[in-house]
N, C-alpha and C. Protein backbone atom coordinates (compact mmCIF):
# COMPACT_ATOMS: atom_id res chain seq x y z
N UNK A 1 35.65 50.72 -36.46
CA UNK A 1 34.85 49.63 -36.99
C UNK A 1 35.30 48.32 -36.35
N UNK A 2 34.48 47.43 -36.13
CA UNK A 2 35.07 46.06 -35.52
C UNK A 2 35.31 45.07 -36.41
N UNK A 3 36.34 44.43 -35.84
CA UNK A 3 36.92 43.71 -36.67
C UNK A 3 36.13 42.41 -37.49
N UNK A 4 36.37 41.95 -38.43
CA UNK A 4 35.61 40.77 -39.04
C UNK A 4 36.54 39.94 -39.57
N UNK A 5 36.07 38.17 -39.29
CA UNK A 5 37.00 37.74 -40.07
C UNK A 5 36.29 36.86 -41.26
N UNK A 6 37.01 37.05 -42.05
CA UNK A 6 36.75 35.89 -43.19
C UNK A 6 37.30 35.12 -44.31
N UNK A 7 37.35 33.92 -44.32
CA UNK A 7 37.94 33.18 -45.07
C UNK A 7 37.43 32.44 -46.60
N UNK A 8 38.27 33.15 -47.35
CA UNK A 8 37.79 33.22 -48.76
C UNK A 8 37.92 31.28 -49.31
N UNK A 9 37.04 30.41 -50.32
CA UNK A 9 37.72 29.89 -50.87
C UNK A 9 38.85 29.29 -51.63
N UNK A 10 38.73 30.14 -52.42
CA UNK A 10 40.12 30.07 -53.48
C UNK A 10 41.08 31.14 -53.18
N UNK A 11 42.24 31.17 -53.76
CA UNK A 11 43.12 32.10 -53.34
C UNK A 11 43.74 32.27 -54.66
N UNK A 12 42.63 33.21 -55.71
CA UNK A 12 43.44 33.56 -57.01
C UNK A 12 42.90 32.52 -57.85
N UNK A 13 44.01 32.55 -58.61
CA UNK A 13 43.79 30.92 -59.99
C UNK A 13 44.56 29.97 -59.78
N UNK A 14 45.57 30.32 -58.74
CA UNK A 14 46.66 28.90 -58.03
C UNK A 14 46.26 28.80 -57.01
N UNK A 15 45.69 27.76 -56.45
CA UNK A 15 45.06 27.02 -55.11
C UNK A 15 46.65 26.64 -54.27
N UNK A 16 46.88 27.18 -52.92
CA UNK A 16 48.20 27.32 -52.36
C UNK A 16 48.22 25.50 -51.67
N UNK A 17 48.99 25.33 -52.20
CA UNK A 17 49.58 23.70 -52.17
C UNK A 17 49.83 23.31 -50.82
N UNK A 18 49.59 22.19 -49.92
CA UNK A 18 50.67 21.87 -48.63
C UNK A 18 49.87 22.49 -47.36
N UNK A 19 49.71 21.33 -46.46
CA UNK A 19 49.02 21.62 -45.29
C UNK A 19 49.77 23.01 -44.51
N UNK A 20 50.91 22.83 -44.62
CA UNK A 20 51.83 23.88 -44.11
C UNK A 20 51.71 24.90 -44.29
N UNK A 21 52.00 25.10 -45.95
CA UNK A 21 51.48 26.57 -46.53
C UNK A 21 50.55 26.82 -45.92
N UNK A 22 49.32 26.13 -45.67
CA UNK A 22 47.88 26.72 -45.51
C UNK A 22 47.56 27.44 -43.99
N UNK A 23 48.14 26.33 -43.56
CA UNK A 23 48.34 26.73 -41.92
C UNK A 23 49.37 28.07 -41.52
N UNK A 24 50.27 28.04 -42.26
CA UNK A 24 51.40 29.53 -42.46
C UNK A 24 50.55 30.74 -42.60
N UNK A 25 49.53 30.92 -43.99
CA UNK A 25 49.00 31.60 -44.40
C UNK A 25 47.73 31.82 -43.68
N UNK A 26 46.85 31.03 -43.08
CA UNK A 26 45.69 31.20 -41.84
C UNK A 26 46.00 31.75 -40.74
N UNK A 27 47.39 31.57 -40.26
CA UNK A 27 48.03 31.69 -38.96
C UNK A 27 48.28 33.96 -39.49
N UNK A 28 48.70 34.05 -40.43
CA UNK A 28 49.14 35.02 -40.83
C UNK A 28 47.91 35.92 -40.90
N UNK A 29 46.77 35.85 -41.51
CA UNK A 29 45.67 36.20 -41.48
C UNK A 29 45.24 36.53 -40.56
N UNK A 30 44.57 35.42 -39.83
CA UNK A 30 44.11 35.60 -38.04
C UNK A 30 44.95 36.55 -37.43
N UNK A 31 46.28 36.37 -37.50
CA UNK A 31 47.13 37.57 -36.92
C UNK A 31 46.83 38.94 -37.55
N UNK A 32 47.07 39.50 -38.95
CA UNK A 32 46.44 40.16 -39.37
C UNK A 32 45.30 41.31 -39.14
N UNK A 33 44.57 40.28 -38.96
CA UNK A 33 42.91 40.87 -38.77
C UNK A 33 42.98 41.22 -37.50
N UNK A 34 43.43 40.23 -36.28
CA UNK A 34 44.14 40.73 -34.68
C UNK A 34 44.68 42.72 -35.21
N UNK A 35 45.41 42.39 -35.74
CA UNK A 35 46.51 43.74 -35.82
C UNK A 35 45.78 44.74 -36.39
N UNK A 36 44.69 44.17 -37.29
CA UNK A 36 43.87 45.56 -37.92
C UNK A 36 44.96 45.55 -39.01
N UNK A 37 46.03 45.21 -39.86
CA UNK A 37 46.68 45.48 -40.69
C UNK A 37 46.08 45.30 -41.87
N UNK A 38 45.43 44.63 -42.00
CA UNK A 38 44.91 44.08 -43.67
C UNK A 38 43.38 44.47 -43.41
N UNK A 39 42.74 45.57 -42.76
CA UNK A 39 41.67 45.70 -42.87
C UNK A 39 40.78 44.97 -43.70
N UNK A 40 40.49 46.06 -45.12
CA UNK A 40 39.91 45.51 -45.99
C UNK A 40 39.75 44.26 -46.44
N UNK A 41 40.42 43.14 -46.32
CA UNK A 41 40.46 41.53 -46.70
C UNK A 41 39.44 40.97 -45.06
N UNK A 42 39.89 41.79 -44.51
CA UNK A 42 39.09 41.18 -43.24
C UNK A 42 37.63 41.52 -42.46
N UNK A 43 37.16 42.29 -43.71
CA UNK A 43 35.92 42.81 -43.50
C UNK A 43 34.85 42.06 -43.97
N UNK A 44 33.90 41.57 -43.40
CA UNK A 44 33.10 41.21 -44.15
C UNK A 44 32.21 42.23 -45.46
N UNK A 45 31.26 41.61 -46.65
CA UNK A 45 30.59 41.66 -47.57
C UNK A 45 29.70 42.78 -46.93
N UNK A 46 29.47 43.84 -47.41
CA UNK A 46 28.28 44.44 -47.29
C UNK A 46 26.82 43.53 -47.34
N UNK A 47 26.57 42.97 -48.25
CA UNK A 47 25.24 42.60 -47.86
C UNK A 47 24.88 41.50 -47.08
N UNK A 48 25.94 41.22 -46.04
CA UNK A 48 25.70 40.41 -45.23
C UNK A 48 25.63 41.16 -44.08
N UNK A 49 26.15 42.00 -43.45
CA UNK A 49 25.56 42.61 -43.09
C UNK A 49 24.62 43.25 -41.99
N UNK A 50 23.33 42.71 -42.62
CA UNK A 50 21.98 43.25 -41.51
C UNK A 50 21.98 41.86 -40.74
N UNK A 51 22.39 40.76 -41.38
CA UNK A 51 21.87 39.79 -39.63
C UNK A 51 23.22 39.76 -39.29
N UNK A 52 24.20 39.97 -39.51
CA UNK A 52 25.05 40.48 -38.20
C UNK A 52 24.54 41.40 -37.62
N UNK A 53 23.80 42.59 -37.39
CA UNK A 53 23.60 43.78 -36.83
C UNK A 53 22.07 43.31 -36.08
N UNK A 54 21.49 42.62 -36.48
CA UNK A 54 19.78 41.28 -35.95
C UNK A 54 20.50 41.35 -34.45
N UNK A 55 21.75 40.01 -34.77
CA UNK A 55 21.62 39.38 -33.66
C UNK A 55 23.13 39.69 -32.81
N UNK A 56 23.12 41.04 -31.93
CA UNK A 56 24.19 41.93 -31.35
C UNK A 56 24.94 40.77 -30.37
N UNK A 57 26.08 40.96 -29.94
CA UNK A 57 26.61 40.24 -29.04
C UNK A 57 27.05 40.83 -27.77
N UNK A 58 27.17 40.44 -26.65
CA UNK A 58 27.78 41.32 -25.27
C UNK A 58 28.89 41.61 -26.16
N UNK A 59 29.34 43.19 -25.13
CA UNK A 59 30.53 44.00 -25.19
C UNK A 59 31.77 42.64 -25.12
N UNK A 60 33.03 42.96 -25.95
CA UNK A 60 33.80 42.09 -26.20
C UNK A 60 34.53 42.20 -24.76
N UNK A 61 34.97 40.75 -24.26
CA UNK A 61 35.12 40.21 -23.24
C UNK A 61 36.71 40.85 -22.70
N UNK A 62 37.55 41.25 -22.13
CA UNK A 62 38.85 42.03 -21.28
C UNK A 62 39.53 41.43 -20.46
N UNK A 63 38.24 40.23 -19.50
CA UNK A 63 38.98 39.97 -18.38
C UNK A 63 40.21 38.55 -18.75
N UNK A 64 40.01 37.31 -17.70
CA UNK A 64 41.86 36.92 -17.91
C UNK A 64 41.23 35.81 -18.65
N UNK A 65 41.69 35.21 -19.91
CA UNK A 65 40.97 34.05 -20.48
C UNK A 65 41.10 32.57 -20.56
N UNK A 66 40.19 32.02 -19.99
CA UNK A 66 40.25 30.68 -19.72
C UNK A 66 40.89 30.21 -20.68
N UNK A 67 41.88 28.28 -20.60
CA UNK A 67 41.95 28.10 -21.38
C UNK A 67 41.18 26.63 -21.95
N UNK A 68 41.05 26.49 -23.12
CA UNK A 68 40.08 25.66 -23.67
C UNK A 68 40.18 24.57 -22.93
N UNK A 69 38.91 24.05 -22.95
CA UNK A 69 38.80 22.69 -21.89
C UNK A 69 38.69 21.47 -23.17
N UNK A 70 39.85 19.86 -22.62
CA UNK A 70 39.95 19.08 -23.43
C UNK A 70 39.59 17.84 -23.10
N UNK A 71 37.86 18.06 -22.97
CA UNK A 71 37.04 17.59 -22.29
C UNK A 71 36.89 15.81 -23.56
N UNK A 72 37.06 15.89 -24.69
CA UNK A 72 36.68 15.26 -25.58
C UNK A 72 37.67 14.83 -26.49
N UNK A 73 37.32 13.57 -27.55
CA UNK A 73 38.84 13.25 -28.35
C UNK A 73 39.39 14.55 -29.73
N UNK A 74 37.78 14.97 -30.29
CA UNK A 74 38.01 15.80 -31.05
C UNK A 74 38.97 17.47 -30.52
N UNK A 75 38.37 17.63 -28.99
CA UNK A 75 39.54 19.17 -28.70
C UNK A 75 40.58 18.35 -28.09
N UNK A 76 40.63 17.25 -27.91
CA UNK A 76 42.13 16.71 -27.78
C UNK A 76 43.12 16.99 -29.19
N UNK A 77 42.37 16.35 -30.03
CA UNK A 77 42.90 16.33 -31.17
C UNK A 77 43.31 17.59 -32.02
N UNK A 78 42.93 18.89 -31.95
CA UNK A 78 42.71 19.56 -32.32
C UNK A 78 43.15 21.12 -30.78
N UNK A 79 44.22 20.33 -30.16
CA UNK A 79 44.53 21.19 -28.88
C UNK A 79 45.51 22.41 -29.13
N UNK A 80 46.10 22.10 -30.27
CA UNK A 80 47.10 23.34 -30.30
C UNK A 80 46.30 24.35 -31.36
N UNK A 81 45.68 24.05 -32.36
CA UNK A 81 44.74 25.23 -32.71
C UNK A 81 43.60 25.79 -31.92
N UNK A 82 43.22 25.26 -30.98
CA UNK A 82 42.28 25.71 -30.07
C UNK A 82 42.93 26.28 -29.05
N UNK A 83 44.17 25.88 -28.70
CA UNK A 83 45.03 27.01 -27.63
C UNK A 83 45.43 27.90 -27.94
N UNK A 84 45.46 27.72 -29.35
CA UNK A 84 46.13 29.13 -30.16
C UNK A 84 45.59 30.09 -30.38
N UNK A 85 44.11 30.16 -30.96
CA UNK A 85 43.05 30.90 -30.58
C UNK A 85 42.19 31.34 -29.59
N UNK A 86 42.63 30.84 -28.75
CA UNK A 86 42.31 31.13 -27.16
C UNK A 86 43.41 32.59 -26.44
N UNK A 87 44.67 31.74 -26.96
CA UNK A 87 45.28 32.91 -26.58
C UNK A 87 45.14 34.63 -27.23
N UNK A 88 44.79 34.18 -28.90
CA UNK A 88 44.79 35.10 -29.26
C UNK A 88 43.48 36.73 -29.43
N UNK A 89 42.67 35.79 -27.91
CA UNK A 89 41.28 36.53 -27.82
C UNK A 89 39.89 36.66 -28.52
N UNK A 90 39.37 37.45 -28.05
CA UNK A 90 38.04 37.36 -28.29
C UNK A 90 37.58 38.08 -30.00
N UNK A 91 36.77 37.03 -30.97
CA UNK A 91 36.83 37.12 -32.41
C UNK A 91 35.39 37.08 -33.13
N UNK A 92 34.80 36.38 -31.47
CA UNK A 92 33.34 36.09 -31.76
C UNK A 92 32.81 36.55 -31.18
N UNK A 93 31.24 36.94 -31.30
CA UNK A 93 30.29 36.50 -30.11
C UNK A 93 30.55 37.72 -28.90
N UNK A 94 31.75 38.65 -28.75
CA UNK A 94 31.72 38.77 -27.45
C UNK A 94 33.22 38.37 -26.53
N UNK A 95 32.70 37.45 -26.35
CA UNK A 95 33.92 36.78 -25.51
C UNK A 95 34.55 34.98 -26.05
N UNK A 96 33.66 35.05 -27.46
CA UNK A 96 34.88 33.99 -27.88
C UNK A 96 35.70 34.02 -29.07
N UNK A 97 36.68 33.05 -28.48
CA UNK A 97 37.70 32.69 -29.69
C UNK A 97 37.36 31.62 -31.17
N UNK A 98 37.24 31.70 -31.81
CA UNK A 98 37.47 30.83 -33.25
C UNK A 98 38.63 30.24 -33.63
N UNK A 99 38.74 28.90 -33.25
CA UNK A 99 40.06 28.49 -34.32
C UNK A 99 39.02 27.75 -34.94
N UNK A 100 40.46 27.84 -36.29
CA UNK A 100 40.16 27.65 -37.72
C UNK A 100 41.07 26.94 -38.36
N UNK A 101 40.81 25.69 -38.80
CA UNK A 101 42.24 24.68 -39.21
C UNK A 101 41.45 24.41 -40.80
N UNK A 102 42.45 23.58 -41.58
CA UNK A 102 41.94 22.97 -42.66
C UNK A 102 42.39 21.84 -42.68
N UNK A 103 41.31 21.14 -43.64
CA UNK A 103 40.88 19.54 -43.24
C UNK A 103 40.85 18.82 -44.82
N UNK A 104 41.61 19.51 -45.75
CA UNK A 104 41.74 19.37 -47.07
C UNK A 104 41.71 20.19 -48.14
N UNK A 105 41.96 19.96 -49.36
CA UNK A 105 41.65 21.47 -50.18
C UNK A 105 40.12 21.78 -50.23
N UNK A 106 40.41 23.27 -50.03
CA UNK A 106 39.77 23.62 -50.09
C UNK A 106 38.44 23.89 -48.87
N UNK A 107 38.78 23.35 -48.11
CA UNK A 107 37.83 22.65 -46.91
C UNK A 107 38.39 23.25 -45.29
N UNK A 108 37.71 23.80 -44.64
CA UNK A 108 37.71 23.87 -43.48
C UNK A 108 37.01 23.66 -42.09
N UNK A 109 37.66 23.69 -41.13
CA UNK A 109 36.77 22.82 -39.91
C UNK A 109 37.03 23.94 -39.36
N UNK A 110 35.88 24.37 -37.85
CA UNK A 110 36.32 25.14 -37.06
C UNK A 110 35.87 25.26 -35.53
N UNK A 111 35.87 25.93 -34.28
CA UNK A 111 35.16 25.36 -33.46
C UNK A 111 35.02 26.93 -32.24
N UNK A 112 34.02 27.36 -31.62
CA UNK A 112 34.07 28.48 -30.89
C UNK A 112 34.43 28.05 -29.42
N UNK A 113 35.56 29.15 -28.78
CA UNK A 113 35.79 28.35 -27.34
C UNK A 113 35.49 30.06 -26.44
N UNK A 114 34.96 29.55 -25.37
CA UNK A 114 34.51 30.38 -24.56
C UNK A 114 35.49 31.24 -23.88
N UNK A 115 35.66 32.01 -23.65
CA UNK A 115 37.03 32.39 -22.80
C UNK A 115 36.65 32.63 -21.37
N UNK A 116 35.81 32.72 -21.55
CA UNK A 116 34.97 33.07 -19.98
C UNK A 116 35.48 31.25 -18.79
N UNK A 117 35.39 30.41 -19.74
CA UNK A 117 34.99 29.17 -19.65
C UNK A 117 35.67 28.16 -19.58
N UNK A 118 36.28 28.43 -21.36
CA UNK A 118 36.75 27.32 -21.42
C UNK A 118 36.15 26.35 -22.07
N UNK A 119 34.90 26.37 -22.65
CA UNK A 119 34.40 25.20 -23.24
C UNK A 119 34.47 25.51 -24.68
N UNK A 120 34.72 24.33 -25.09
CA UNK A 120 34.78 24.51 -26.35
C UNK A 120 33.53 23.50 -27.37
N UNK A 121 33.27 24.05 -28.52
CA UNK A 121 31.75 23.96 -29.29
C UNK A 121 32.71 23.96 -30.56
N UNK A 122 32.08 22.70 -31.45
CA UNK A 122 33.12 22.12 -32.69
C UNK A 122 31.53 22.67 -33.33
N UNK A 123 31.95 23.28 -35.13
CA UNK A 123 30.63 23.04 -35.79
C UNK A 123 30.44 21.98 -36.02
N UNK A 124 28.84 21.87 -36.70
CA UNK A 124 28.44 19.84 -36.79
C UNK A 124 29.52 19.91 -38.12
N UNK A 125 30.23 20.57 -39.08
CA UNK A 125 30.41 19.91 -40.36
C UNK A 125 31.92 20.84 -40.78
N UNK A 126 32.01 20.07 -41.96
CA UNK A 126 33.01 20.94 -42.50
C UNK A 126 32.55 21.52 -43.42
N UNK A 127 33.27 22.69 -43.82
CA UNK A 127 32.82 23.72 -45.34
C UNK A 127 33.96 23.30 -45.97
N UNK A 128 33.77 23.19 -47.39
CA UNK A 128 34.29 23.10 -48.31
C UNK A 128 33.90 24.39 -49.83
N UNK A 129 34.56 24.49 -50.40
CA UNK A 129 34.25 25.58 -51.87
C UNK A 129 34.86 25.21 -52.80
N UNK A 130 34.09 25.08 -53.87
CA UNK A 130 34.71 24.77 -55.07
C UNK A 130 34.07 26.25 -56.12
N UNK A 131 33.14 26.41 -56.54
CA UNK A 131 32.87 27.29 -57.66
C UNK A 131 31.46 28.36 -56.96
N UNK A 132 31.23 28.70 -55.51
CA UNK A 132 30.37 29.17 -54.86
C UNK A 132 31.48 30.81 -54.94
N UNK A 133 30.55 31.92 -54.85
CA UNK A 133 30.56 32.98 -54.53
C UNK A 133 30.23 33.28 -53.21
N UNK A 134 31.45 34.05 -52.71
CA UNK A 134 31.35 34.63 -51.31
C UNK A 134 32.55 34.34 -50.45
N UNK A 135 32.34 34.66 -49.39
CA UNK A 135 33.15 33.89 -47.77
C UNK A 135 33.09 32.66 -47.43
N UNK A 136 33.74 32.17 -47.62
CA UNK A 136 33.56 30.65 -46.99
C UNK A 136 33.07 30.83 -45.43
N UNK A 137 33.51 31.71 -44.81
CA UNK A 137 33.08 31.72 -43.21
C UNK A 137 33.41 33.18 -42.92
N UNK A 138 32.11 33.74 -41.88
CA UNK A 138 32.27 34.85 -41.67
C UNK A 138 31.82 35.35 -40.79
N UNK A 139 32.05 36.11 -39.58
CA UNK A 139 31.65 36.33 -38.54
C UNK A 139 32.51 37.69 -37.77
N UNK A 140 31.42 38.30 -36.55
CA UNK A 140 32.16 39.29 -36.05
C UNK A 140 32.46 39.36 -33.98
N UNK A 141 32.92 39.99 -34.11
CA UNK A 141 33.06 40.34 -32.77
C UNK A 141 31.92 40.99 -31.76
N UNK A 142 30.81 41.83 -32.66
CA UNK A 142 29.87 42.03 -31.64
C UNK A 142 29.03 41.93 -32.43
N UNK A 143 28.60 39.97 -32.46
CA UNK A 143 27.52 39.47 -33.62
C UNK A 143 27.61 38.34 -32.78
N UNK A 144 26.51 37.85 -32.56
CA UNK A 144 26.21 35.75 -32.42
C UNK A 144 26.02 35.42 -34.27
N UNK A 145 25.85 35.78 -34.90
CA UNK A 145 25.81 35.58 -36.24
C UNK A 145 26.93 34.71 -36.61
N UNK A 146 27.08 34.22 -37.48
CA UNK A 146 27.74 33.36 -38.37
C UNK A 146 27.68 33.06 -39.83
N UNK A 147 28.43 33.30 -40.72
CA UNK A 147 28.05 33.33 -42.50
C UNK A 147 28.61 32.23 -43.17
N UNK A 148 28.04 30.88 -43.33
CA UNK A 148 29.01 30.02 -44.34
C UNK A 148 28.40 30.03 -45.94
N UNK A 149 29.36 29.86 -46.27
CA UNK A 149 28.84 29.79 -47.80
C UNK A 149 29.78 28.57 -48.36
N UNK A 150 29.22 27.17 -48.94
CA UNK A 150 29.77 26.15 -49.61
C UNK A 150 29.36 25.18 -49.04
N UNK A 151 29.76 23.58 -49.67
CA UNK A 151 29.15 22.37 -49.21
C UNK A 151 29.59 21.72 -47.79
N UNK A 152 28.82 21.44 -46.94
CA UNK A 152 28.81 21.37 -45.56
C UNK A 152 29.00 19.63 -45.68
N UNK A 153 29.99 19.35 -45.26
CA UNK A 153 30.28 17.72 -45.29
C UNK A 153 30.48 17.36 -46.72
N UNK A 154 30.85 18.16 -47.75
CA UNK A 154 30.70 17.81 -48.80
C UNK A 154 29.58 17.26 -49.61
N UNK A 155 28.77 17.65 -48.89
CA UNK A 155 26.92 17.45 -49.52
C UNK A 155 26.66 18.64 -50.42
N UNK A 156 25.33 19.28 -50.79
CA UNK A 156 25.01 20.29 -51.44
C UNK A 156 25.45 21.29 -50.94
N UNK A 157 25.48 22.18 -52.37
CA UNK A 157 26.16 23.71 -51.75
C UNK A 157 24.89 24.59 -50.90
N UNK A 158 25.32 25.55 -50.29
CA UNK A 158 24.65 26.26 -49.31
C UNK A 158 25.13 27.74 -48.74
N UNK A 159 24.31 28.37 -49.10
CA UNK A 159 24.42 29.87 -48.14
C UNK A 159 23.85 29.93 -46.83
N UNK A 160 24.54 29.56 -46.00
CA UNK A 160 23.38 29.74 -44.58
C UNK A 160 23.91 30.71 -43.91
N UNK A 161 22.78 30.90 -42.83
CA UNK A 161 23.54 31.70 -41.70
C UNK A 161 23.01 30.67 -40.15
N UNK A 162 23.93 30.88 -39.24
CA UNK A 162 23.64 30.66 -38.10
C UNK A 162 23.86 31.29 -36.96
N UNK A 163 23.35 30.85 -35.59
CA UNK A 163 22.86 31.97 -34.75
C UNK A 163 23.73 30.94 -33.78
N UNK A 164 24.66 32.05 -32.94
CA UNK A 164 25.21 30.75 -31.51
C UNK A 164 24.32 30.93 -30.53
N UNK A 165 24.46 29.96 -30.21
CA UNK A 165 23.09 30.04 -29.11
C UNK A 165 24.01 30.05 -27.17
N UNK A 166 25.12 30.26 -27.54
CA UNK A 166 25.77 30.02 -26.20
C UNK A 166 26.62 28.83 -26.41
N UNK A 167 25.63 27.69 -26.59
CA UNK A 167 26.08 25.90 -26.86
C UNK A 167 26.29 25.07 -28.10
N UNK A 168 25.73 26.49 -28.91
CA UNK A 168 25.52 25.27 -30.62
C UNK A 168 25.36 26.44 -31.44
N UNK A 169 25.74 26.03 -32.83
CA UNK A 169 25.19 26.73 -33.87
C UNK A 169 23.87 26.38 -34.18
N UNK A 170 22.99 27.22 -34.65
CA UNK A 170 21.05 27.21 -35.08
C UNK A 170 21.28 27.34 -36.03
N UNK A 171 20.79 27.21 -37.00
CA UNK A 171 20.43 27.17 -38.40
C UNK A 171 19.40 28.35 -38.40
N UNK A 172 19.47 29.71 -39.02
CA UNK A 172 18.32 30.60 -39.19
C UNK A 172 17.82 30.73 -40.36
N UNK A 173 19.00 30.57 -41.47
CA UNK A 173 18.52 31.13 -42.97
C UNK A 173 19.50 30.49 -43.62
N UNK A 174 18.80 29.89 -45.36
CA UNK A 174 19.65 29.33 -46.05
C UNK A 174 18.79 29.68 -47.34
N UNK A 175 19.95 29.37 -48.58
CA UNK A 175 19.83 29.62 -49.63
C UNK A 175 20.50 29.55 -50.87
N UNK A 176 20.34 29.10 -51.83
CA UNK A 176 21.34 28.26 -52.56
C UNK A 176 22.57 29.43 -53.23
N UNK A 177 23.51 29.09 -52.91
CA UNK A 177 24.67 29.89 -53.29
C UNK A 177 24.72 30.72 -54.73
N UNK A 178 25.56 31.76 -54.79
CA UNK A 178 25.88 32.14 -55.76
C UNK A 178 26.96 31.22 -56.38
N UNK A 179 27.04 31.13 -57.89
CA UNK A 179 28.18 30.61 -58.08
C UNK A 179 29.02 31.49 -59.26
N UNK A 180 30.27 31.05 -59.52
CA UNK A 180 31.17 31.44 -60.24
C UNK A 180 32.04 30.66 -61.46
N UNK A 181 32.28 31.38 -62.39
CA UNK A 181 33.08 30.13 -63.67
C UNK A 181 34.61 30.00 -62.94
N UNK A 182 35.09 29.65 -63.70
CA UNK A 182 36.45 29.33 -63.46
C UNK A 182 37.16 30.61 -63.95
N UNK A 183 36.74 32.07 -64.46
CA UNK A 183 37.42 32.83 -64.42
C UNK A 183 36.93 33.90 -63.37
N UNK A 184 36.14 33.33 -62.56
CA UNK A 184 35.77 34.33 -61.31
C UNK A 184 34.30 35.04 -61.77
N UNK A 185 33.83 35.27 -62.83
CA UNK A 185 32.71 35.70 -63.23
C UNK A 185 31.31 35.27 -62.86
N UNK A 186 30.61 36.14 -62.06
CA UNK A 186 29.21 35.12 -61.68
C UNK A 186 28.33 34.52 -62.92
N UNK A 187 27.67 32.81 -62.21
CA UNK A 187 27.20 32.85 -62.98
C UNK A 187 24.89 33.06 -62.49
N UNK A 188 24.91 33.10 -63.97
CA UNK A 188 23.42 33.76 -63.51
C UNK A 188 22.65 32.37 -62.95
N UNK A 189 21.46 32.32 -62.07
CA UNK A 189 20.86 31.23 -61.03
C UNK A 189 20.51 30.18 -62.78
């Protein structure tokens, strides 16, 4: 089965404190899901699913991998998580890498870099989750697909999906989130 990664909102009923922690525990994950060790946490949702399987991606990429180009202030800024995921291969799409940082509670930023290439593609926004059901972000290795679920810039909540187009994320499908109480229980629309 190929690998999937995804990053949950909450973590339990204690939200893990400290940029550090978070970055410890992402870093651990991503490795993880690399290793195939934690399968199951790193699989995506069954009913997400069929538009991963829509929109297929080239055979995952082997040859020697570029490294991210720091063409701009934002992959300046953001150079050692984007080298880090560069090194650690192909996660997306085929032949790219995903790093994945956080940008507050609860909230994450992320950006796809080509390995072929070298270029690197920031999403337009950040996700954030507070009381939404699902993956905060989710995606596979032989998919252009993409799954966010939560408020994008901290605006309204949102289930979308998007399509990489090579250069950008597309917007294909959206839909207002599931949500959840504070003891994890859905609640009804």
């Amino acid at each position: 089965m190929d690998h999937v990664f995804t990053m949950r909102g909450n973590f339990g009923s204690k939200p893990i404190a400290g940029t550090r922690v978070r970055m410890w525990f992402a870093t651990i994950l991503i490795s993880s899901c690399l290793a195939g060790s934690t399968r199951s946490f790193c699989q995506s949702s069954a009913q997400s699913g069929d538009l991963f399987a829509r929109y297929p991606a080239s055979p995952t990429f082997h040859g020697r991998r570029a490294s991210p180009k720091l063409n701009d202030a934002d992959a300046r800024m953001f150079r050692t998580r984007l080298r880090y995921a560069a090194a650690h291969g192909p996660l997306f799409a085929g032949h790219y890498a995903m790093a994945i940082w956080g940008c507050g509670a609860s909230c994450i930023s992320f950006a796809a870099i080509n390995l072929m290439n070298g270029e690197v593609t920031f999403f337009p926004a950040t996700v954030s989750q507070s009381n939404e059901y699902g993956e905060r972000l989710s995606f596979r290795s032989n998919s252009k697909a993409i799954h966010v679920v939560g408020s994008l810039n901290e605006g309204d909540s949102v289930d979308s999906w998007y399509l990489w187009t090579g250069s950008r994320f597309r917007l294909i499908q959206t839909q207002p989130p599931q949500r959840v109480d504070d003891n994890g229980n859905l609640l009804k629309p």
